[in-house]
Protein backbone atom coordinates (compact mmCIF):
# COMPACT_ATOMS: atom_id res chain seq x y z
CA UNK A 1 -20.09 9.29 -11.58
CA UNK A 2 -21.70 12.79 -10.25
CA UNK A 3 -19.54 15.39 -8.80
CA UNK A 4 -20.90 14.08 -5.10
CA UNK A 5 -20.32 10.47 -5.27
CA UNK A 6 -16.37 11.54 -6.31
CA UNK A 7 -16.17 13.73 -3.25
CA UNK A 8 -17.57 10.55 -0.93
CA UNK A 9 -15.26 8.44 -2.68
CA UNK A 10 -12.70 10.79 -1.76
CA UNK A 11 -13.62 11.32 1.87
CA UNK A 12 -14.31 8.02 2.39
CA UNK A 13 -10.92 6.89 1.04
CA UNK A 14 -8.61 9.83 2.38
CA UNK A 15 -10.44 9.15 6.13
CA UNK A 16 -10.15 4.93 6.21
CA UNK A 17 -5.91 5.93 5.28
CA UNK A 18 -5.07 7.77 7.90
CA UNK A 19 -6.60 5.22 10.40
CA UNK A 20 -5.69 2.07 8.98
CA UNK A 21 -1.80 3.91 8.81
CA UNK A 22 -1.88 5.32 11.92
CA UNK A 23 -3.03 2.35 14.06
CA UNK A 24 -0.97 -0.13 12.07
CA UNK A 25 2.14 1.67 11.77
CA UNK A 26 4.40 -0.38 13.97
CA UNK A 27 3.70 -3.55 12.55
CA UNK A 28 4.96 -1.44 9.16
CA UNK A 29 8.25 -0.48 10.93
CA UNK A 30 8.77 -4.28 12.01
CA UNK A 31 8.14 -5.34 8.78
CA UNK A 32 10.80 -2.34 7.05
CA UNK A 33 13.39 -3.17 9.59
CA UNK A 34 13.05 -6.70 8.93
CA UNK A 35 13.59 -6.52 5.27
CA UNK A 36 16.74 -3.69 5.54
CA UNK A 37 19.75 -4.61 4.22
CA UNK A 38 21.79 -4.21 7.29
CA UNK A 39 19.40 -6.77 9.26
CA UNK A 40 16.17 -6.00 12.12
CA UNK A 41 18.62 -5.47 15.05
CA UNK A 42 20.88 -2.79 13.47
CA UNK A 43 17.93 -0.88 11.54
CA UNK A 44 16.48 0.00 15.24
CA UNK A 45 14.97 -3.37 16.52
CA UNK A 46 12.36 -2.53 18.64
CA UNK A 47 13.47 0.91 19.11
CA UNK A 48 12.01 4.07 18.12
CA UNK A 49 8.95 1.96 16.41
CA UNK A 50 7.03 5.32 15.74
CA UNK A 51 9.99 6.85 13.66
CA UNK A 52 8.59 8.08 10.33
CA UNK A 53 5.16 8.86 11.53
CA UNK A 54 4.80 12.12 10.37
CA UNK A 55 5.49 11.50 6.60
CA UNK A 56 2.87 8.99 6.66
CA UNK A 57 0.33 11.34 8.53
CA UNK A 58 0.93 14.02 6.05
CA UNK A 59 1.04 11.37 3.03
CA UNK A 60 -2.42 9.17 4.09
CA UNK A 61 -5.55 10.97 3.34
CA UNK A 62 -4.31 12.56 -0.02
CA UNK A 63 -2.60 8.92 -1.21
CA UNK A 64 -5.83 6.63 -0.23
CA UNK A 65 -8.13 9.79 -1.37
CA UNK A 66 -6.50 9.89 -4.45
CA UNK A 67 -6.49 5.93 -4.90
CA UNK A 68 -10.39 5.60 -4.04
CA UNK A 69 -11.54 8.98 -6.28
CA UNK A 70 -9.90 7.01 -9.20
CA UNK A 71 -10.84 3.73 -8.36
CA UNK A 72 -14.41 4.49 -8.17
CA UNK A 73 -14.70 7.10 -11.37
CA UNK A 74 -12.81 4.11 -13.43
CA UNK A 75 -14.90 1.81 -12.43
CA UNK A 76 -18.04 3.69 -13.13
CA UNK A 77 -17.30 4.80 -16.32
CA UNK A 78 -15.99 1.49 -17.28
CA UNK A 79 -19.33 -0.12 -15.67
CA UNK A 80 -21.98 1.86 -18.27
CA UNK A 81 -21.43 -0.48 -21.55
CA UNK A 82 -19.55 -3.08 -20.26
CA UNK A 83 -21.14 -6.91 -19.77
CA UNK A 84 -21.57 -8.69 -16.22
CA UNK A 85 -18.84 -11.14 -17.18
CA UNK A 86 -16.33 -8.62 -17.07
CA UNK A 87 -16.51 -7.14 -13.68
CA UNK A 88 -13.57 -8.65 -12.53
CA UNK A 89 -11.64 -7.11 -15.53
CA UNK A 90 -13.01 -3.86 -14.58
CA UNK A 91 -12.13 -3.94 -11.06
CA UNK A 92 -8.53 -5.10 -11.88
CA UNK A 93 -8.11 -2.09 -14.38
CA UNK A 94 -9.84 0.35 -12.31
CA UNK A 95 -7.72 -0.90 -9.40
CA UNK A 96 -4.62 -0.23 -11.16
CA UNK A 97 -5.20 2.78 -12.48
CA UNK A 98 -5.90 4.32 -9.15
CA UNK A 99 -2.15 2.93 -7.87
CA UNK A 100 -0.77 4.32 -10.43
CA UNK A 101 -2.51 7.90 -9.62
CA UNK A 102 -1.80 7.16 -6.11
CA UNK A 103 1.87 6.40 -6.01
CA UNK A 104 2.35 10.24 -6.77
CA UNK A 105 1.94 10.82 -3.88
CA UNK A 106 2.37 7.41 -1.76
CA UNK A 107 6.15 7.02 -3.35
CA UNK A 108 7.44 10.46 -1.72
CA UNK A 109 6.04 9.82 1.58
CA UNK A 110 7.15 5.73 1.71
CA UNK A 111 11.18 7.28 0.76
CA UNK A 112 11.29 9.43 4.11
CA UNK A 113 9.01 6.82 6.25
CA UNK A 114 11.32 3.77 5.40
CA UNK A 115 14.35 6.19 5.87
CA UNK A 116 13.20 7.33 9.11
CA UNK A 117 11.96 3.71 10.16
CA UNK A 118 15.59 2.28 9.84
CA UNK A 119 17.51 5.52 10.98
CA UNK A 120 15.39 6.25 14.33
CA UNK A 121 17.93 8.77 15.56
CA UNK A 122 17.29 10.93 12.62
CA UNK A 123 13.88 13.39 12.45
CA UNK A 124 11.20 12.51 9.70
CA UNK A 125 12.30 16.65 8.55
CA UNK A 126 16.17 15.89 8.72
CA UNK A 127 15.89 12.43 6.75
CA UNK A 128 13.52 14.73 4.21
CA UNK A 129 15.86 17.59 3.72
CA UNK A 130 18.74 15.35 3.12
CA UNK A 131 17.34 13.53 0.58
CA UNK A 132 16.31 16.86 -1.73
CA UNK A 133 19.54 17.86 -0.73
CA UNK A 134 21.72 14.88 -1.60
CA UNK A 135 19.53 13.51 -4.53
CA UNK A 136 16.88 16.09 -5.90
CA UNK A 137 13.40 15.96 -5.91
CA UNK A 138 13.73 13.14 -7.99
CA UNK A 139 15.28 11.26 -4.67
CA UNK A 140 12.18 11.47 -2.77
CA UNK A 141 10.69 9.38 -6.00
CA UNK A 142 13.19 6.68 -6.12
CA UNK A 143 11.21 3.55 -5.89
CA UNK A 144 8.27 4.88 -7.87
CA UNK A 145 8.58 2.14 -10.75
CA UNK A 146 9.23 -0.61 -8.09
CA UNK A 147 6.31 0.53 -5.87
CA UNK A 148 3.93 0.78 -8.80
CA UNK A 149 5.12 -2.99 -9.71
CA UNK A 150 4.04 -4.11 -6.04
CA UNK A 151 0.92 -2.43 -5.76
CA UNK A 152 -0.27 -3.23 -9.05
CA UNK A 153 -0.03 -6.98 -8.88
CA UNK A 154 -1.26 -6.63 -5.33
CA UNK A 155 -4.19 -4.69 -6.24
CA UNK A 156 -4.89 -7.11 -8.96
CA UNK A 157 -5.77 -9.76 -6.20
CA UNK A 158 -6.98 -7.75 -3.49
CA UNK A 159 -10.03 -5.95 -5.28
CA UNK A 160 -11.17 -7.75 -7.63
CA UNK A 161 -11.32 -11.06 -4.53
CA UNK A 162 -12.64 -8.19 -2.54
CA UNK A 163 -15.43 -7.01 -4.97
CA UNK A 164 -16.17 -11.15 -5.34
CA UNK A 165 -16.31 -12.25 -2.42
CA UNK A 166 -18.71 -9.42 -0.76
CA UNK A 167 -20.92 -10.65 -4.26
CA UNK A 168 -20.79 -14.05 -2.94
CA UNK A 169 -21.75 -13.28 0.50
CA UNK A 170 -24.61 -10.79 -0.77
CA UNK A 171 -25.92 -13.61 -2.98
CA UNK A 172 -25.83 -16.08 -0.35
CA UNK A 173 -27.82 -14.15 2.65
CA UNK A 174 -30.25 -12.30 -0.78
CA UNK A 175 -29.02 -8.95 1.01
CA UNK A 176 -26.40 -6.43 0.47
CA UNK A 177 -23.63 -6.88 2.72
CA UNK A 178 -22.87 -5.32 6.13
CA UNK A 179 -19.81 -2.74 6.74
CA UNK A 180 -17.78 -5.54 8.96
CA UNK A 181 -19.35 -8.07 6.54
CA UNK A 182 -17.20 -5.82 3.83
CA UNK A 183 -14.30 -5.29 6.40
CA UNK A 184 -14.11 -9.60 6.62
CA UNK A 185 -13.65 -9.35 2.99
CA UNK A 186 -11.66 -7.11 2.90
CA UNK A 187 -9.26 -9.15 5.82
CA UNK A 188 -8.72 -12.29 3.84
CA UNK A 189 -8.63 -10.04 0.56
CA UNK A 190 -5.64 -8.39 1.88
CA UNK A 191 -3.93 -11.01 3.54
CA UNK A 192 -3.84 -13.51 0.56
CA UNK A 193 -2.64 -10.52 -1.86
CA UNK A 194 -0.02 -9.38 1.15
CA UNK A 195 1.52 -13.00 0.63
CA UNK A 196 1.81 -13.23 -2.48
CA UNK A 197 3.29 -9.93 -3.47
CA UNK A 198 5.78 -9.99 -0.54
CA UNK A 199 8.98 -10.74 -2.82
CA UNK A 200 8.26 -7.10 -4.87
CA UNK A 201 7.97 -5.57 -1.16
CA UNK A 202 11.08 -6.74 -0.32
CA UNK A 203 12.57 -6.06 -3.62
CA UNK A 204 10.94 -1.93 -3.34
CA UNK A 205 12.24 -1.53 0.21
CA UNK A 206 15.74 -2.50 -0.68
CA UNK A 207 15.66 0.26 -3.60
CA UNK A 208 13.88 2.57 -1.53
CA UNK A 209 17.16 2.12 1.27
CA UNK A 210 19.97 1.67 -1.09
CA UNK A 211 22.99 3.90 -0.85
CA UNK A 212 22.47 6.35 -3.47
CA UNK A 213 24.31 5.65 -6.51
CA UNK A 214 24.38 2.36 -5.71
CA UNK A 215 23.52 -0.69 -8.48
CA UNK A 216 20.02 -1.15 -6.15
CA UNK A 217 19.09 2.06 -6.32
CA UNK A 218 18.77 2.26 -9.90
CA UNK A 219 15.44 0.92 -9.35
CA UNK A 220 16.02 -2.30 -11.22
CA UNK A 221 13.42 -4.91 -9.96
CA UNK A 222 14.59 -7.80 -11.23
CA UNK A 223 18.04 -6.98 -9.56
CA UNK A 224 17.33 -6.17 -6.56
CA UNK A 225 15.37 -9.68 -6.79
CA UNK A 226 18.48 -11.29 -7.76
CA UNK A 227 20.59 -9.87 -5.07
CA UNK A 228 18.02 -10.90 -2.22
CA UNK A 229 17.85 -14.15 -3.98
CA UNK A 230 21.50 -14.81 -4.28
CA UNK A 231 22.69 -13.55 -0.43
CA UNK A 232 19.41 -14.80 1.42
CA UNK A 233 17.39 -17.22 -0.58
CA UNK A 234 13.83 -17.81 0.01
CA UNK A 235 13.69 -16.41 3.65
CA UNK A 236 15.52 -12.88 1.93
CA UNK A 237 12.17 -12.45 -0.24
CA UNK A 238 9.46 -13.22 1.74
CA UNK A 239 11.90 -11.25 4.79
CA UNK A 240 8.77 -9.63 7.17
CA UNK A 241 5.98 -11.82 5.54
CA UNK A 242 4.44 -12.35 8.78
CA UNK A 243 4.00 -8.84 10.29
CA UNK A 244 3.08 -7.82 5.94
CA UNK A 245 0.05 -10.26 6.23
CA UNK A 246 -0.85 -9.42 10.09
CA UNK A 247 -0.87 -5.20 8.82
CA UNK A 248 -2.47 -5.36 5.81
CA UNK A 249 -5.36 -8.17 7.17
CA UNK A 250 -6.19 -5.93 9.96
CA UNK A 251 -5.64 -3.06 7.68
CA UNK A 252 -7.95 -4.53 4.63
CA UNK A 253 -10.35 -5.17 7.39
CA UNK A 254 -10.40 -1.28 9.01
CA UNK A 255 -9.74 0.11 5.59
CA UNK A 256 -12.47 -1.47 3.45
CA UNK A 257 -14.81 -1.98 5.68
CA UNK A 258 -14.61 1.60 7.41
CA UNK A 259 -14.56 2.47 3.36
CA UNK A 260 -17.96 1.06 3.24
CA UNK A 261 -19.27 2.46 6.08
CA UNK A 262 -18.30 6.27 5.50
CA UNK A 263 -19.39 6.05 1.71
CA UNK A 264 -22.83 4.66 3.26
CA UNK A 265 -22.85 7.44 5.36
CA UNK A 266 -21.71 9.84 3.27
CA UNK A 267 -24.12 8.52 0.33
């Protein structure tokens, strides 16, 4: 991968974000205040369904340009010796990779959002400051191991079902596929893997809002799990799977398929 083709990638990636985020960033405060421990009504309800915004608006373009700059190199330099067969293999690691890369700066920016999105009386700088104050800078990455576990599995499905079914469709009409060709790809992509990985959403936004020193915000998965599991049942970890599936379909949809179109652009 040449030195241009990593700065598309990077464009490309950081400028699909910030849209997707932007436009779908109430549906993301439904779906926090719906999975807070102290229930949708008390975290804000309808109320104040913009709080947060400014840690995601500073947090977008580098998290998605960081994602998509590693996702692409990985994938390139994974693509020169390997066979056809293992594509799949090679999206799944190169997906993976680039949530790992991109959590470093995703996790920071999700802490305050989440904060701010079930506290809407308290400023985005207020909710920031008192975490470095109260906890470190190690506060603003609580969540970081939980986060990574979501997004990996979740990538897992999305990309390589992306990558798949845009081969499909190319195969089928014996022509490259379209930008909103992509984007529909991208849609049912996103929406399957949103489903699925729900119960490790749940499970990161209870660390993420757990009263620190807490046993949940130790960051143990499988805990956190429990404790949904045990005090809610089923409905506890798939809590906000509707308004998870509705963001990240539309958002797979902008995101991928305005992905496409400013790499083709760009290219």
């Amino acid at each position: 991968m040449d030195r241009g083709d990593f700065l598309v990638s990077l464009t490309a990636g950081g400028l699909a974000g910030v849209c997707v985020d932007l436009i779908l960033f109430p549906l993301d405060t439904v779906k926090t205040r719906l999975q807070s421990p102290q229930g949708f009504k008390k975290a804000g309800g309808f109320r104040g369904i913009y709080a947060g915004v400014p840690s995601t608006a500073v947090g977008s373009f580098p998290n998605a340009a960081a994602f998509f700059a590693t996702y692409e190199f990985t994938k390139a330099t994974l693509r020169k010796d390997a066979s056809p067969y293992l594509s799949p293999f090679t999206h799944m690691l190169a997906a993976s990779l680039g949530e790992v890369v991109a959590c470093l700066i995703r996790v920071p920016s999700e802490v305050v959002k989440q904060r701010a999105q079930v506290s809407p009386s308290s400023s985005t700088l207020r909710i920031l400051t008192n975490t470095v104050c109260e906890e470190g800078i190690l506060g603003l990455y609580r969540g970081y191991k939980s986060t990574v576990l979501r997004e990996i599995p979740f990538s897992l499905v999305q990309f390589p079902l992306w990558e798949s079914l845009k081969d499909l469709w190319s195969w089928k009409q014996g022509h490259v596929v379209d930008s909103w060709q992509s984007a529909v790809c991208g849609a049912f992509a996103g929406g399957f893997a949103a489903a699925v990985t729900t119960p490790l959403d749940v499970a990161k936004t209870r660390i993420m809002l757990a009263k620190t020193g807490s046993r949940t915000a130790s960051g143990n998965v499988l805990s956190a799990l429990h404790q949904v599991w045990r005090t809610q049942g089923i409905s506890g970890l798939f809590a906000g799977v509707v308004p998870r599936i509705s963001a990240i379909s539309l958002g797979g949809f902008i995101f991928l398929g305005m992905y496409d179109k400013i790499r083709r652009l760009l290219l």
